[in-house]
Protein backbone atom coordinates (compact mmCIF):
# COMPACT_ATOMS: atom_id res chain seq x y z
CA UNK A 1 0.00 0.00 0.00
CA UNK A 2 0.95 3.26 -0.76
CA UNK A 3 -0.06 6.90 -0.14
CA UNK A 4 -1.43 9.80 -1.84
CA UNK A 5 0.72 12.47 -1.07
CA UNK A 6 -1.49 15.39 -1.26
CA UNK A 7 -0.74 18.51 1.11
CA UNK A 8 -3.51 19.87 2.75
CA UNK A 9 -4.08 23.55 4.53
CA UNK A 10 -3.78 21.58 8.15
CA UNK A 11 -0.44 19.99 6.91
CA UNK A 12 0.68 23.10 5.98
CA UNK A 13 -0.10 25.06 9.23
CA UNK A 14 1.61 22.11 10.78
CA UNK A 15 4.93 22.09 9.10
CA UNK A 16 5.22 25.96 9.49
CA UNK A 17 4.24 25.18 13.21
CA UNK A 18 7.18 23.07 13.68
CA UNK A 19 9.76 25.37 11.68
CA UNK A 20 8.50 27.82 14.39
CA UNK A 21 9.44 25.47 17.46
CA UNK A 22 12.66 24.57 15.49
CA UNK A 23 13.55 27.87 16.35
CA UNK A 24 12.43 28.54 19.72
CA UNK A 25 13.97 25.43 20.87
CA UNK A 26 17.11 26.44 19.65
CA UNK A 27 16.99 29.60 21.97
CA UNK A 28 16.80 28.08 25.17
CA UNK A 29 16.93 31.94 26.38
CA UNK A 30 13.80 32.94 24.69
CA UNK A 31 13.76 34.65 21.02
CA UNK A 32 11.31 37.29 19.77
CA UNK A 33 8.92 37.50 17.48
CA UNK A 34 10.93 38.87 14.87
CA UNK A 35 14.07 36.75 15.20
CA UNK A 36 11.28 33.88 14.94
CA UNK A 37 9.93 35.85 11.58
CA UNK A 38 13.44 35.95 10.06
CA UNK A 39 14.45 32.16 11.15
CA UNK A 40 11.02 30.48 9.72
CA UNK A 41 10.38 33.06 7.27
CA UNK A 42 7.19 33.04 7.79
CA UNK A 43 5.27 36.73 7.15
CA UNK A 44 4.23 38.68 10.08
CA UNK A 45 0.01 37.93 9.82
CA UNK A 46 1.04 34.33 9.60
CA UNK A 47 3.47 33.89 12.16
CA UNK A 48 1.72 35.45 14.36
CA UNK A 49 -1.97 33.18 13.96
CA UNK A 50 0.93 30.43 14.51
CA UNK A 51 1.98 31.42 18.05
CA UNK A 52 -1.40 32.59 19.38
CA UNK A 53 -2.01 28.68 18.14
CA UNK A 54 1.19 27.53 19.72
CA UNK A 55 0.22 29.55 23.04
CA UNK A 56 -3.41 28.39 23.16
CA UNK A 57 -2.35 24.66 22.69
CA UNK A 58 0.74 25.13 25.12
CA UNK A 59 3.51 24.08 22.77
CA UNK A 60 5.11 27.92 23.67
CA UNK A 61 4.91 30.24 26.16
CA UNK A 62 5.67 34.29 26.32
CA UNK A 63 8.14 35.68 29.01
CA UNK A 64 8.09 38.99 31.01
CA UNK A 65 9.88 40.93 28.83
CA UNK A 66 7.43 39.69 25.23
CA UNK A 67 9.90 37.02 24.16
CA UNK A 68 9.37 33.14 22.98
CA UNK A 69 9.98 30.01 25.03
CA UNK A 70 9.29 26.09 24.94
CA UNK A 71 5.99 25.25 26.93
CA UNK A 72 4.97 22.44 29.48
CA UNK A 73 2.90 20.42 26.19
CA UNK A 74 5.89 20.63 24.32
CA UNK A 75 8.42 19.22 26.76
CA UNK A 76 5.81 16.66 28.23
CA UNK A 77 5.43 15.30 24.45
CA UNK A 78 9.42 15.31 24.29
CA UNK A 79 9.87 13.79 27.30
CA UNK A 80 10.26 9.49 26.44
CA UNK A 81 8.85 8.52 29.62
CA UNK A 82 4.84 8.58 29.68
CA UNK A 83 4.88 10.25 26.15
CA UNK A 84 2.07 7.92 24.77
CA UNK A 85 0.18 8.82 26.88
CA UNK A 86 1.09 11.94 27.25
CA UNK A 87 -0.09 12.70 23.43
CA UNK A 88 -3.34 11.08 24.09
CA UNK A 89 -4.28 13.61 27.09
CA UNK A 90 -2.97 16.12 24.76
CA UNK A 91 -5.38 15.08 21.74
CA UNK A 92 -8.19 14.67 24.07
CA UNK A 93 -7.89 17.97 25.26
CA UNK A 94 -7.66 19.19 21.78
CA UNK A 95 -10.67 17.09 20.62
CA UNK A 96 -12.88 18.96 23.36
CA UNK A 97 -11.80 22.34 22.53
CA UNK A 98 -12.59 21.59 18.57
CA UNK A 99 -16.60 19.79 20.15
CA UNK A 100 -16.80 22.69 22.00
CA UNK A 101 -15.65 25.07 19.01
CA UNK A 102 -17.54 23.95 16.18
CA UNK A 103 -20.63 22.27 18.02
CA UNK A 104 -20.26 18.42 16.94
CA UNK A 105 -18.63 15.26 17.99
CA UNK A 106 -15.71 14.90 16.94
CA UNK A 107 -13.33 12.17 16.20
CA UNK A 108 -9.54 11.29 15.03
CA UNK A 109 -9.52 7.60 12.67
CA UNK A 110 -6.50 6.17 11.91
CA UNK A 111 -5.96 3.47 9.47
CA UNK A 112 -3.97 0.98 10.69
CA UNK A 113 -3.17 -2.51 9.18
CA UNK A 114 -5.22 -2.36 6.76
CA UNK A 115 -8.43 -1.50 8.95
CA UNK A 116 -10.45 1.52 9.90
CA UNK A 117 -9.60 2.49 13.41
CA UNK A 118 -11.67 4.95 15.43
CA UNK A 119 -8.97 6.18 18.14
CA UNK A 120 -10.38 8.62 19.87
CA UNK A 121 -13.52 11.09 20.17
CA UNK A 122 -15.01 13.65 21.94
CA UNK A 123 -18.86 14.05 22.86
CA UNK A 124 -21.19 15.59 25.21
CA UNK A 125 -25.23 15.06 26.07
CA UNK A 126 -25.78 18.27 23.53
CA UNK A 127 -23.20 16.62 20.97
CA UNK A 128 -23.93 12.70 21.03
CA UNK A 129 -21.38 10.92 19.35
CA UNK A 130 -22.53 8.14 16.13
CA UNK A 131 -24.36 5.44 17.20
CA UNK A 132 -21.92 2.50 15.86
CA UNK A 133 -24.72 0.08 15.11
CA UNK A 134 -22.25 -1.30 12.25
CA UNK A 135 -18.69 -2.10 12.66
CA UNK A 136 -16.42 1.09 11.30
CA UNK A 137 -13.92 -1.77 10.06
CA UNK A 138 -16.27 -2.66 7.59
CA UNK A 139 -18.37 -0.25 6.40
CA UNK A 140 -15.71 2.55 5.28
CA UNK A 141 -17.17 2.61 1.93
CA UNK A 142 -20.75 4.44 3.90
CA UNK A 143 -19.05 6.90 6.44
CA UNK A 144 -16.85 10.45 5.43
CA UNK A 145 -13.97 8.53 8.24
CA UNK A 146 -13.54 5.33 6.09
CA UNK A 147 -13.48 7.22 2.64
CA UNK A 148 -11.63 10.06 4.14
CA UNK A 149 -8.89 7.34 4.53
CA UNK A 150 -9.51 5.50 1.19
CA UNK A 151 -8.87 8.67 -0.57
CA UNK A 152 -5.25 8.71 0.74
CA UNK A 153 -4.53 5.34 -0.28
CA UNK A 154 -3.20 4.49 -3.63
CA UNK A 155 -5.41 2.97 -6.01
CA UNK A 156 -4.18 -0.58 -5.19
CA UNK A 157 -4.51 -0.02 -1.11
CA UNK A 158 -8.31 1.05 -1.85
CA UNK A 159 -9.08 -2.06 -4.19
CA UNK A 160 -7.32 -3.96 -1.57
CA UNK A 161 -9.77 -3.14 1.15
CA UNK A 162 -12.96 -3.12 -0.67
CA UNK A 163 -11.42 -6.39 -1.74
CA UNK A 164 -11.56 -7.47 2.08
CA UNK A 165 -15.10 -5.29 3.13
CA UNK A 166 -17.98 -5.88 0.98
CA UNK A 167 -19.85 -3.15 0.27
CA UNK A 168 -23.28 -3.97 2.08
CA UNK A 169 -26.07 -0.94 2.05
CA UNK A 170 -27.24 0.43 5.13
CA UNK A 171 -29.15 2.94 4.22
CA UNK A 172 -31.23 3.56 0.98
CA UNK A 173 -28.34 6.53 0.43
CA UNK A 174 -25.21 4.30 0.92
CA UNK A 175 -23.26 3.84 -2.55
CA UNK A 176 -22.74 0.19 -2.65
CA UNK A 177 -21.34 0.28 -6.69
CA UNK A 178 -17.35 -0.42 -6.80
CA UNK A 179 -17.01 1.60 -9.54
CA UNK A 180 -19.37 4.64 -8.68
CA UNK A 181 -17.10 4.31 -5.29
CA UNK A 182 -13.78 4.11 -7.15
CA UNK A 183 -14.82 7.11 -8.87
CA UNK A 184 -15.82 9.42 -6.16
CA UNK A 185 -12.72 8.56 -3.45
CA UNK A 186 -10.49 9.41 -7.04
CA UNK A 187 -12.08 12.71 -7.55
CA UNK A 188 -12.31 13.56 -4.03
CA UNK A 189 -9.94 16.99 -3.91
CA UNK A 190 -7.64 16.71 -0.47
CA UNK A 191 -8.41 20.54 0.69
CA UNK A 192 -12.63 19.46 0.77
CA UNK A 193 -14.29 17.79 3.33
CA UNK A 194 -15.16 14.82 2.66
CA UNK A 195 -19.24 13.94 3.59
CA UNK A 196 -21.59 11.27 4.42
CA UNK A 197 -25.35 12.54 4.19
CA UNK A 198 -26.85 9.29 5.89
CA UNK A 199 -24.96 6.65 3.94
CA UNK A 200 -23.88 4.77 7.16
CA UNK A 201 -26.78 5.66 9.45
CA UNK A 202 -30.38 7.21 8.93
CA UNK A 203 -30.58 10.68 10.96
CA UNK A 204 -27.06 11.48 10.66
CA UNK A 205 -24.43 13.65 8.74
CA UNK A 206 -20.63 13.56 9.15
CA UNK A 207 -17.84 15.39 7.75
CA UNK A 208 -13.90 13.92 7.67
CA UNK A 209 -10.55 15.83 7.00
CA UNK A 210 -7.37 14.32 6.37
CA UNK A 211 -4.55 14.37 8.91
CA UNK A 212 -2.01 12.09 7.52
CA UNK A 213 1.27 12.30 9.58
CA UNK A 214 4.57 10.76 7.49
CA UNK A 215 3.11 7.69 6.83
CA UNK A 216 0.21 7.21 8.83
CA UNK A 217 -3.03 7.78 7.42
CA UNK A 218 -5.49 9.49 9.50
CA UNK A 219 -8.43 11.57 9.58
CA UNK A 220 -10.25 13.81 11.66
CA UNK A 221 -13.91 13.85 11.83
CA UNK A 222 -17.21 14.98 12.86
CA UNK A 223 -20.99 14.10 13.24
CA UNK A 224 -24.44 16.18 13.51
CA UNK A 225 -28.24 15.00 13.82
CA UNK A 226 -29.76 15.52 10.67
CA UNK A 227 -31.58 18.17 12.08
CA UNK A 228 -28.75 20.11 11.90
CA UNK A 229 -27.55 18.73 8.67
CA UNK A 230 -27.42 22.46 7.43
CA UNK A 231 -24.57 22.83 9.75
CA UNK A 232 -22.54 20.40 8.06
CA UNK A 233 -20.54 22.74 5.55
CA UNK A 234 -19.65 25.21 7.75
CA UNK A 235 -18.83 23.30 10.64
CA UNK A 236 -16.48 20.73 8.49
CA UNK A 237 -14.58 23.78 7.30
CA UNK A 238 -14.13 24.96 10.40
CA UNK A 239 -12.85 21.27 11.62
CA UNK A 240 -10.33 21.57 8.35
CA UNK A 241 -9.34 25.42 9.84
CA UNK A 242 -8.93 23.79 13.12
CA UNK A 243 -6.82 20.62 12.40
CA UNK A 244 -3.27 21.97 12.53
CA UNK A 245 -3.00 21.52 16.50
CA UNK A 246 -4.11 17.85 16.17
CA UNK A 247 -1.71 17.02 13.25
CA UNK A 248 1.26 18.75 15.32
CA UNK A 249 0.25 16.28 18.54
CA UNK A 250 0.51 13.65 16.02
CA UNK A 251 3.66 14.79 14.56
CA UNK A 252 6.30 16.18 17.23
């Protein structure tokens, strides 16, 4: 299996993220703003939606005097010892900042050996997460996580796992044609949402972004009652705005 490699916004803000704590690790003293402009060489509007980013998720923090250093997320996710788990509290904190934010449940997916893997999530009584009345592992082809992750495969990884998952139908939307399938994960651009408007289950809507990390394939994801199904757009652009923080987690 191999991947698509196509950048996203998110994977963007991340890699200019991490040219920015290239450089304030490096000054263990602090550096300012605009030694940090002329190291990255990032423009002034942009660097500076970085580090109010940076501060907000902890990753830096601002001294007396206005300059740069490393924050407590940042050398907890460094550290070796507990670092597993310290990236999960990390993402989970994240993940209810971005429910809270955009108004959803919200979810990162990983694919890993060849399966769909739901790894963690974030819900509330006023944001119920999806009812998983069938398996994620096999039902990719109805939900925006499982084709999210198909679309980042190569052609051969996605024939592969159909291969392995038949395509059942679950609800009268769910696209159960290989080829019509085929077709839509190839077309699928990387910078739009991808959407699922009751393919997997009746009464709700979900929206998945890509967050693939070297060469782990991952998504990040969210889900509305169809009530609110005119919410969908908005709110999945605003999970695409918002996935930098969880791609660095995944990436540092």
């Amino acid at each position: 299996m191999a991947l698509q490699h196509r950048p996203t916004a998110p994977h963007h803000s991340a890699q200019d993220a991490l040219r920015v704590l290239e450089t304030v690790t490096r000054h263990t003293s602090g550096v300012t703003a605009a030694e940090l402009g002329r190291g990255s060489g990032l423009d002034q509007e942009r660097l500076t939606a970085l580090l109010r980013m940076l501060r907000r998720e902890g990753y830096v923090e601002q001294t007396a005097d206005g300059a740069y250093v490393t924050g407590e997320a940042l050398a907890r996710l460094g550290s070796a010892d507990g670092r597993e788990q310290a990236v999960r509290d990390k993402l989970q904190r994240t993940l209810d900042r971005l429910r809270d934010s955009v108004g959803a449940a919200v979810y990162i997916s990983r694919y890993v050996d060849g399966e769909v893997s739901v790894t963690q999530y974030a819900d509330s009584p006023a944001t119920p997460k999806v009812n998983e009345w069938v398996d994620f592992k096999v039902s990719a082809h109805a939900t925006a996580v499982g084709k999210s992750l198909l679309t980042q495969l190569d052609h051969a990884g996605r024939r592969d796992h159909l291969a392995r998952h038949r395509m059942t139908r679950l609800t009268s939307r769910t696209i159960t044609s290989d080829a019509l399938l085929m077709s839509r994960l190839e077309s699928q651009p990387p910078t739009v949402p991808v959407l699922d408007l009751q393919e997997y289950a009746v009464g709700t809507v979900c929206a998945a972004v890509p967050i693939t990390a070297g060469s782990s394939v991952g998504c990040l994801a969210l889900s509305l009652p169809v009530e609110q199904a005119h919410r969908l757009r908005e709110a999945a652009d605003e999970l695409n705005r918002n996935a930098a923080p969880v791609l660095l987690s995944l990436t540092i």
